[in-house]
Protein backbone atom coordinates (compact mmCIF):
# COMPACT_ATOMS: atom_id res chain seq x y z
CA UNK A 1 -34.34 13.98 10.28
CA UNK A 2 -32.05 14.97 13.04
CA UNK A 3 -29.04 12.35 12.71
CA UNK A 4 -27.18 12.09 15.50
CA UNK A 5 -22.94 13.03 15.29
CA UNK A 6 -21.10 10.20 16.83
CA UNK A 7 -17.08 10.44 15.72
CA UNK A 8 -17.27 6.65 14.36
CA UNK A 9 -19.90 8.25 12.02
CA UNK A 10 -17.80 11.11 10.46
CA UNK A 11 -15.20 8.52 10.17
CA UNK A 12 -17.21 6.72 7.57
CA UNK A 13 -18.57 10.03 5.99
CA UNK A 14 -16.58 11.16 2.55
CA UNK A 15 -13.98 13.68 3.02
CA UNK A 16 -10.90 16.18 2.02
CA UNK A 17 -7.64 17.36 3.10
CA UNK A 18 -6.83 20.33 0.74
CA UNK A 19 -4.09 21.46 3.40
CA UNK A 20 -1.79 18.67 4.38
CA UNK A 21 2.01 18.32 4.42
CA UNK A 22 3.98 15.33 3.13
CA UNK A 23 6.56 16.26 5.58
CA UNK A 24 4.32 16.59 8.75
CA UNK A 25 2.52 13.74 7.86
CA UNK A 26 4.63 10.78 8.71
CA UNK A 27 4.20 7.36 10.24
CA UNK A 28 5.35 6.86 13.45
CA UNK A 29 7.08 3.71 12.20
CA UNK A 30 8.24 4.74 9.04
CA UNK A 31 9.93 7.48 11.05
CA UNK A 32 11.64 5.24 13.00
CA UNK A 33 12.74 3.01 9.62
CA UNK A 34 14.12 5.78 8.06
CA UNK A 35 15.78 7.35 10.66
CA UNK A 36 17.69 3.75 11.67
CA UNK A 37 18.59 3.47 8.09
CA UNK A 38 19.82 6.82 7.56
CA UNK A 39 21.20 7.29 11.06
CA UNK A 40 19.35 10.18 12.05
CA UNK A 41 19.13 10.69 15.64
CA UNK A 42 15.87 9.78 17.75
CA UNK A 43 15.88 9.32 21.07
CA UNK A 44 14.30 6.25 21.16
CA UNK A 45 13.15 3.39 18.89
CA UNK A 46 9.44 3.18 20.73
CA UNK A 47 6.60 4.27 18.87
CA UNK A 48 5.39 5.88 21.69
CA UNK A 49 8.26 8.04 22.94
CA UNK A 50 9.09 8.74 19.24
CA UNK A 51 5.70 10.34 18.82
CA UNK A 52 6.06 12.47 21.45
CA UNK A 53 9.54 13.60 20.15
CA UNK A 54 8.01 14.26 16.35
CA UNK A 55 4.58 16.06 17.73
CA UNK A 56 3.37 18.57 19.70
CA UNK A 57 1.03 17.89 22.83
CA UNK A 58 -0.51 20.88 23.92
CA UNK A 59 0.82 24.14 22.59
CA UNK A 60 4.58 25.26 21.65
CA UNK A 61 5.22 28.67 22.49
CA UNK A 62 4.82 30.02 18.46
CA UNK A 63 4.22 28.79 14.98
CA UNK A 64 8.44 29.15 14.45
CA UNK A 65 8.34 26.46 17.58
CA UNK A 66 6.14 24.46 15.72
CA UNK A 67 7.92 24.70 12.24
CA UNK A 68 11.15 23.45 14.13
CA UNK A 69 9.76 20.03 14.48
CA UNK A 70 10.25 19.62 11.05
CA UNK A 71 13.98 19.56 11.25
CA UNK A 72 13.53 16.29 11.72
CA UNK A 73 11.36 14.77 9.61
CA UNK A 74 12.93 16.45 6.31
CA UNK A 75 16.10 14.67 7.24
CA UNK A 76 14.03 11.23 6.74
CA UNK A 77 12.92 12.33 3.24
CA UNK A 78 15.96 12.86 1.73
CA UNK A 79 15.68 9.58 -0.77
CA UNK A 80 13.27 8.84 -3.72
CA UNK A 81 12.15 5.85 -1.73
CA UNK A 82 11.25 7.59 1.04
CA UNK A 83 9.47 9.91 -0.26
CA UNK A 84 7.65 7.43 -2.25
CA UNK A 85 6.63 5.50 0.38
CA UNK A 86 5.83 8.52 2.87
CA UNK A 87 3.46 9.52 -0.35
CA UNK A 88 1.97 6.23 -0.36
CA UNK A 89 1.27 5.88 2.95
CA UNK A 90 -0.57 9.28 3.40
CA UNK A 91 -2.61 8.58 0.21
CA UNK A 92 -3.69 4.85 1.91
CA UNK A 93 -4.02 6.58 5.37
CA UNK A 94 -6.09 9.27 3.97
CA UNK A 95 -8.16 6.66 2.14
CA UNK A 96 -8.50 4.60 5.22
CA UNK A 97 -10.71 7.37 6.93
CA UNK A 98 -12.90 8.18 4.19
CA UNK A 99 -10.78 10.62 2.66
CA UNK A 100 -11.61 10.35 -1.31
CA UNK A 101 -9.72 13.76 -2.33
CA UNK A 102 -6.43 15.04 -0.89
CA UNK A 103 -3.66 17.99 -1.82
CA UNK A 104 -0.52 17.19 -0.32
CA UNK A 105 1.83 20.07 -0.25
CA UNK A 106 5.72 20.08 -0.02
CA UNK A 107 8.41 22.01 -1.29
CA UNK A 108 10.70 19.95 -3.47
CA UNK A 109 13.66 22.23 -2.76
CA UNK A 110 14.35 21.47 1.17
CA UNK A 111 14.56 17.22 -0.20
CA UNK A 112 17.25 18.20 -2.35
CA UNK A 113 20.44 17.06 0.68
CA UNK A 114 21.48 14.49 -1.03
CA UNK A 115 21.59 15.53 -4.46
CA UNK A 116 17.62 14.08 -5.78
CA UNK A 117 16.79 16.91 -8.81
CA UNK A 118 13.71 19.03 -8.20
CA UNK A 119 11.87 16.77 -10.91
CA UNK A 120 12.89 13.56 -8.78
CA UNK A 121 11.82 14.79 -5.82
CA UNK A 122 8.06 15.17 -7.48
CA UNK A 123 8.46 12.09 -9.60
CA UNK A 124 8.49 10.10 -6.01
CA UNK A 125 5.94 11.76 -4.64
CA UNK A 126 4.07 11.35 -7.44
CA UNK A 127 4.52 7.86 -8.08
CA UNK A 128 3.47 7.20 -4.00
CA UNK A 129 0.22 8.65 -4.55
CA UNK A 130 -0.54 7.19 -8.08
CA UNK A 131 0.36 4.07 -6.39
CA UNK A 132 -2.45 4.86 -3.21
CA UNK A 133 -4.59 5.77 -5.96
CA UNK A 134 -4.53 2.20 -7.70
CA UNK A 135 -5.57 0.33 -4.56
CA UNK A 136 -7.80 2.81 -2.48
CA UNK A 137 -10.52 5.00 -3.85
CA UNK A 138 -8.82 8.41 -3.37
CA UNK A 139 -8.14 11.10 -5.81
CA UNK A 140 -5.05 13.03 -5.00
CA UNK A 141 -2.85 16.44 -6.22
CA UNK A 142 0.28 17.90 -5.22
CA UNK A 143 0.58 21.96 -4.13
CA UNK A 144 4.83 22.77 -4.56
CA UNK A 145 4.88 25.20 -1.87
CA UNK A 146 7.86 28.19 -2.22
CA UNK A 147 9.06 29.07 1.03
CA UNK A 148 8.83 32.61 2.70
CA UNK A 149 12.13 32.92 4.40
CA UNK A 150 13.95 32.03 0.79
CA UNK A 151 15.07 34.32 -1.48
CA UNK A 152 13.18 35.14 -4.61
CA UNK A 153 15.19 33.03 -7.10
CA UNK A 154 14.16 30.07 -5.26
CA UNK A 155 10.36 30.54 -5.45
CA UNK A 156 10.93 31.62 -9.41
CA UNK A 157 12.50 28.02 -9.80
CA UNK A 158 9.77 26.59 -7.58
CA UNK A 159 7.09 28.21 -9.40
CA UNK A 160 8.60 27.02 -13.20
CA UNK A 161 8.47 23.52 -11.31
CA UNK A 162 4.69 23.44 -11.05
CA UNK A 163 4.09 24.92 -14.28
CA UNK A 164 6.64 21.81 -16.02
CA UNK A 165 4.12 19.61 -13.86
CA UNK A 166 1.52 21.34 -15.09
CA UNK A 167 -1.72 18.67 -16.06
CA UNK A 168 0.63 16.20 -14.73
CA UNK A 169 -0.31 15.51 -11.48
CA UNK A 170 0.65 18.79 -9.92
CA UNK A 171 -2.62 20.77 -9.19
CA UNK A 172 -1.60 24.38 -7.69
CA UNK A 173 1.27 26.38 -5.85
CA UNK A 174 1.55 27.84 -2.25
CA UNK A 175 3.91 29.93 0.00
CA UNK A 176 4.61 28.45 2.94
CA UNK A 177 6.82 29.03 6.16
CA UNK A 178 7.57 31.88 8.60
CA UNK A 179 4.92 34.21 8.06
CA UNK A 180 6.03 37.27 10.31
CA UNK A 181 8.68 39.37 8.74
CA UNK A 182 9.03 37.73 6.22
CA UNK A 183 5.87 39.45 3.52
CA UNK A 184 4.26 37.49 0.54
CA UNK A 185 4.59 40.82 -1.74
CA UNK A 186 8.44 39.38 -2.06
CA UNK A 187 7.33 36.39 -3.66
CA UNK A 188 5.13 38.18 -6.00
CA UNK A 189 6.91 37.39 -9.31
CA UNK A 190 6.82 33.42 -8.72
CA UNK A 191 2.99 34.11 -8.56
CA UNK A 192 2.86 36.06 -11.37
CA UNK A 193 4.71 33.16 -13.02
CA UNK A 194 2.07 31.02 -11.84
CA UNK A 195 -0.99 32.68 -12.76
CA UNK A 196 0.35 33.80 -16.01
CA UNK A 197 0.05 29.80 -16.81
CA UNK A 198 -3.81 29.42 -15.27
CA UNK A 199 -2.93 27.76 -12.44
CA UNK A 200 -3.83 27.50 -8.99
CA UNK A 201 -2.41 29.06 -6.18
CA UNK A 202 -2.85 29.47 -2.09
CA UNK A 203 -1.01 31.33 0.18
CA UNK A 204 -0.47 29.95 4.07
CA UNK A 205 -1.70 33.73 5.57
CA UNK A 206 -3.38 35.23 8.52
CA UNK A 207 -1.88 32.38 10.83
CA UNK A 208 1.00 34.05 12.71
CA UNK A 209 0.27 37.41 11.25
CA UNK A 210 -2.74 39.95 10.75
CA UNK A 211 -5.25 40.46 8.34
CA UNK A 212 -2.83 42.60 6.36
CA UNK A 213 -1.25 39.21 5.26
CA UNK A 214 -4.28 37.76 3.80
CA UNK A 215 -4.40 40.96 2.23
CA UNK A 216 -0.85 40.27 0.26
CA UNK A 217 -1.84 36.88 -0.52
CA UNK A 218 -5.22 37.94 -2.34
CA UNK A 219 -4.29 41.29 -3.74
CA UNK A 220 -0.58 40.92 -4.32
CA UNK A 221 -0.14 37.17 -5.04
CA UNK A 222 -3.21 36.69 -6.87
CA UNK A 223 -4.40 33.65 -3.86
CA UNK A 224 -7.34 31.37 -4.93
CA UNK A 225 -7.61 29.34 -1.21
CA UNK A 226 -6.27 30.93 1.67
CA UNK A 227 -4.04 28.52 3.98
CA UNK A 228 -5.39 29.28 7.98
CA UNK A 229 -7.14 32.93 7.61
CA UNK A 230 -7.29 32.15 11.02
CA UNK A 231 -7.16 36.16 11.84
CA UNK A 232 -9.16 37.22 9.19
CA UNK A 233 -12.17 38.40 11.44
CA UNK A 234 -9.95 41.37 12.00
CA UNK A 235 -10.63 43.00 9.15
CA UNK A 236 -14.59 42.97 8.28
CA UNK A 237 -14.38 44.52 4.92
CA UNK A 238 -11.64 42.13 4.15
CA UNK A 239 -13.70 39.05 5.50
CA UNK A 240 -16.88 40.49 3.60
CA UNK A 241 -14.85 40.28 0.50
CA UNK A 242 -13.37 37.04 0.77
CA UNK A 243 -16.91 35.67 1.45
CA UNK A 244 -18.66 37.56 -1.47
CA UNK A 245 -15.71 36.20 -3.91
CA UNK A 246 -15.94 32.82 -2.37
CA UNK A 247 -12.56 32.34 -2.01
CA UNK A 248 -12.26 28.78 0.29
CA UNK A 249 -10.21 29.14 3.48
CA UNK A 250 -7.92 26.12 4.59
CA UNK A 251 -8.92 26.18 8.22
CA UNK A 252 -6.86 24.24 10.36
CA UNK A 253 -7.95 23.87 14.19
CA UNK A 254 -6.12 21.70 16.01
CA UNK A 255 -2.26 23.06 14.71
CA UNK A 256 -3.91 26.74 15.18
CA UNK A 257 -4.51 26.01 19.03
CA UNK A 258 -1.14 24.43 19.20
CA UNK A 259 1.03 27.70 17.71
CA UNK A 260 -1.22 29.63 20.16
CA UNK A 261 -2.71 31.09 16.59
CA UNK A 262 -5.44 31.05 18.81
CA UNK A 263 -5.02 30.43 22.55
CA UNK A 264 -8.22 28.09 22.72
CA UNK A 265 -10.22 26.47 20.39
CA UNK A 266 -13.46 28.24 21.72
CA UNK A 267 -11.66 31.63 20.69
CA UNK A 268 -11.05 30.24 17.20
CA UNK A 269 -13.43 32.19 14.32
CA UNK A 270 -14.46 29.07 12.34
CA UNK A 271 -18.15 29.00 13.83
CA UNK A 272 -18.05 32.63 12.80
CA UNK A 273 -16.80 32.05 9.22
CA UNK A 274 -19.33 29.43 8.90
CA UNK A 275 -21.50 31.19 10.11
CA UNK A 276 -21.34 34.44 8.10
CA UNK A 277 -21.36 31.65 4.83
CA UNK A 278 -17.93 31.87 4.25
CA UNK A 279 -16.50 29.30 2.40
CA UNK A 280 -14.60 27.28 5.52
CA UNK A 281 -13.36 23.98 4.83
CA UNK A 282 -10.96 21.62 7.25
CA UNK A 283 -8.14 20.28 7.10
CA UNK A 284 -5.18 17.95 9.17
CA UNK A 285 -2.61 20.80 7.94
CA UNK A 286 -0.04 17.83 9.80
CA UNK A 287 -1.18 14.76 10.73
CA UNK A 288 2.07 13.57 12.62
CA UNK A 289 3.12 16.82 14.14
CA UNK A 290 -0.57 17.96 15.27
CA UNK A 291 -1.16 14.05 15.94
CA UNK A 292 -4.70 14.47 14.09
CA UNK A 293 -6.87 13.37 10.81
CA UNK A 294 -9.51 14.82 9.06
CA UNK A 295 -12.05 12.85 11.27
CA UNK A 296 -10.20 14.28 14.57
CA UNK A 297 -10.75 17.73 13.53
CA UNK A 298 -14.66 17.49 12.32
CA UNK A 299 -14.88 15.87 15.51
CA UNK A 300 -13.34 18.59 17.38
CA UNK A 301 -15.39 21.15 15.21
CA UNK A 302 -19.11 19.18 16.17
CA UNK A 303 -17.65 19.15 20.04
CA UNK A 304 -17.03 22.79 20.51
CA UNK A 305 -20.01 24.35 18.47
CA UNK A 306 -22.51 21.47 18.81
CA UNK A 307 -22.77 21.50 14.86
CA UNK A 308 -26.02 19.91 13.58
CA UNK A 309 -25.19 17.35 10.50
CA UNK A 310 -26.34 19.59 8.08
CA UNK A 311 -23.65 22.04 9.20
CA UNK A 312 -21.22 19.18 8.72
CA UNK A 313 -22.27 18.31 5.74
CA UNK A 314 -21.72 22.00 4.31
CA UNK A 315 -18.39 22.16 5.82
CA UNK A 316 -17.28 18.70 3.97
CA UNK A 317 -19.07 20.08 0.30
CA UNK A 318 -17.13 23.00 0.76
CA UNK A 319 -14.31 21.19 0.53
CA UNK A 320 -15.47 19.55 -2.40
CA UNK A 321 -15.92 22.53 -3.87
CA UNK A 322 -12.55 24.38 -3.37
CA UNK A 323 -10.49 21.02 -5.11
CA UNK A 324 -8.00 22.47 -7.79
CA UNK A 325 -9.12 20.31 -10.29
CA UNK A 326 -10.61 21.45 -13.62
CA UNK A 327 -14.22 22.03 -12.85
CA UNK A 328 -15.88 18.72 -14.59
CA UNK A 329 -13.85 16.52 -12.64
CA UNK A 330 -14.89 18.51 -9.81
CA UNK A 331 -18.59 18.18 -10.10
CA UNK A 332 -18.23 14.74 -10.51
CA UNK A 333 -16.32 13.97 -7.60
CA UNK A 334 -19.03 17.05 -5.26
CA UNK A 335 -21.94 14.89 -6.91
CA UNK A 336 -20.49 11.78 -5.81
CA UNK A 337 -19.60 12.98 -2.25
CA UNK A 338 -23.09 14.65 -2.17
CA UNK A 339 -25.05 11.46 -2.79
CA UNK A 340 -22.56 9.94 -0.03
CA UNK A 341 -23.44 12.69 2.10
CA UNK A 342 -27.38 12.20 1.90
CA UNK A 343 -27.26 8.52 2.62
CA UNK A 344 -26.14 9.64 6.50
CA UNK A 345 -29.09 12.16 6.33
């Protein structure tokens, strides 16, 4: 049956977000809410004109360009209640488009301004999402993401963090941030930390850097998702072996284009990837700053390929498969999502 791809129907279709951050993921409003209350500075109180100021249209000259933006929006999360209700309103977005599992990833260090502990920082965030979960049928994890540009002590602390939140609600660990110049390999102790207790782990690589960066995160840091990969086609041995050990990449399309990652979204390797039966999944990486959802960037994916539905179905199980969940859970939910899946076609 050849079902025809119309972007109301992937809207209804089941979905994930394995790569999304809490604190690129705001609502326009709440942005505005917080920012009155806290007096943080926008330059206007319309929804409009503030959404321009908080995203990026087109592309920003570089991914540091694009990491800028969030400046702002960490100043607005400074508060349990904040980020409670920024949690919470991701979660029931999320849900709201068909979303049923999410990973939101943050790094409780940079919400620390005016004196919240590590452990309250993830208690809100927490609470927001257990909350979502309540009232919308979503299943959600947090990633605590260490930061590249910070010094080693910090991701040791961040990486003890996720193993104290360990089985409670925090599902895996990631390294986030300026990737050029600033090398994995010097976070490699907060990963041994992290593996050494069986948990999860992905490393944002191969976005602003080369090949040899993926590299670090899977040899050095011990990565079980990659975050982007976007230049992994560099290096065909290394792409050969990420496919053979079906190691899930994070692929993000819309914030690629937009910190000229790629220059266009035709040059992008995803249809390549998927292609050569890697394990490609998608993914909002922002929804506020790359002013997408998960729908928006399937869409975008079935627009410049032409993907039949049976290619978008095997793009949205791979997601399913990559959660970092224990794996009975995880068949549960890919059995449920598969079922969902057939009922389109």
């Amino acid at each position: 049956m050849n079902t025809t791809i119309t972007r109301e129907l992937l809207l209804q279709l089941p979905k994930t977000d394995l790569h999304v951050h809490l604190d690129g993921s705001l609502r326009v409003k709440t942005a505005i809410a917080l920012a009155q209350k806290n007096g943080v500075f926008l330059p206007s109180t319309n929804e409009a004109e503030v959404y321009d100021y908080l995203s990026v249209k087109g592309q920003v000259e570089n991914l540091n360009e694009y990491i800028d933006k969030f400046d702002v929006t960490l100043q607005l999360l400074q508060d349990y209640e904040a980020l409670r209700r920024t949690a919470y309103e991701l979660a029931e977005d999320a849900a709201r488009e068909h979303v049923t599992y999410m990973e939101v990833r943050y790094s409780p260090i940079l919400h620390q301004e005016k004196g919240l502990s590590l452990e309250q920082v993830v208690d809100a965030v927490l609470e927001g999402l257990r909350e979502a979960e309540k009232k919308y049928p979503i299943k959600t994890g947090v990633i605590i993401c260490a930061i590249r540009s910070f010094d080693r002590a910090k991701s040791l602390r961040l990486a003890e963090l996720a193993v104290q939140y360990k089985r409670a609600g925090v599902v895996g660990f990631d390294l986030a941030g300026r990737e050029e110049d600033n090398p994995a390999k010097e976070h490699a102790k907060a990963f041994y930390t992290i593996r050494k207790e069986c948990i999860n782990c992905t490393v944002h690589a191969g976005e602003a850097y080369g090949p040899a960066s993926i590299h670090q995160a899977i040899n050095v840091c011990g990565a079980h998702r990659i975050g982007h990969g976007t230049r992994l086609y560099e290096d065909e041995d290394l792409m050969n072996f990420v496919r053979d050990h079906r190691i899930p990449l994070e692929v993000c399309l819309t914030s690629n284009v937009q910190t000229k990652a790629v220059m266009r979204i035709e040059h992008h390797a995803f249809k390549k990837y998927l292609d050569n039966q890697l394990r490609v999944t998608l993914n909002t990486d922002n929804r506020l700053i790359s002013r997408t959802t998960v729908t928006d960037e399937l869409w975008l994916a079935v627009q410049t390929w032409d993907l039949n539905f049976e290619e978008v179905k095997k793009i949205i199980l791979n997601g399913f498969k990559s959660l970092f969940i224990p794996f009975p859970e995880k068949v549960k939910i890919y059995n449920e999502a598969k079922a969902r899946l057939n009922q389109f076609g």
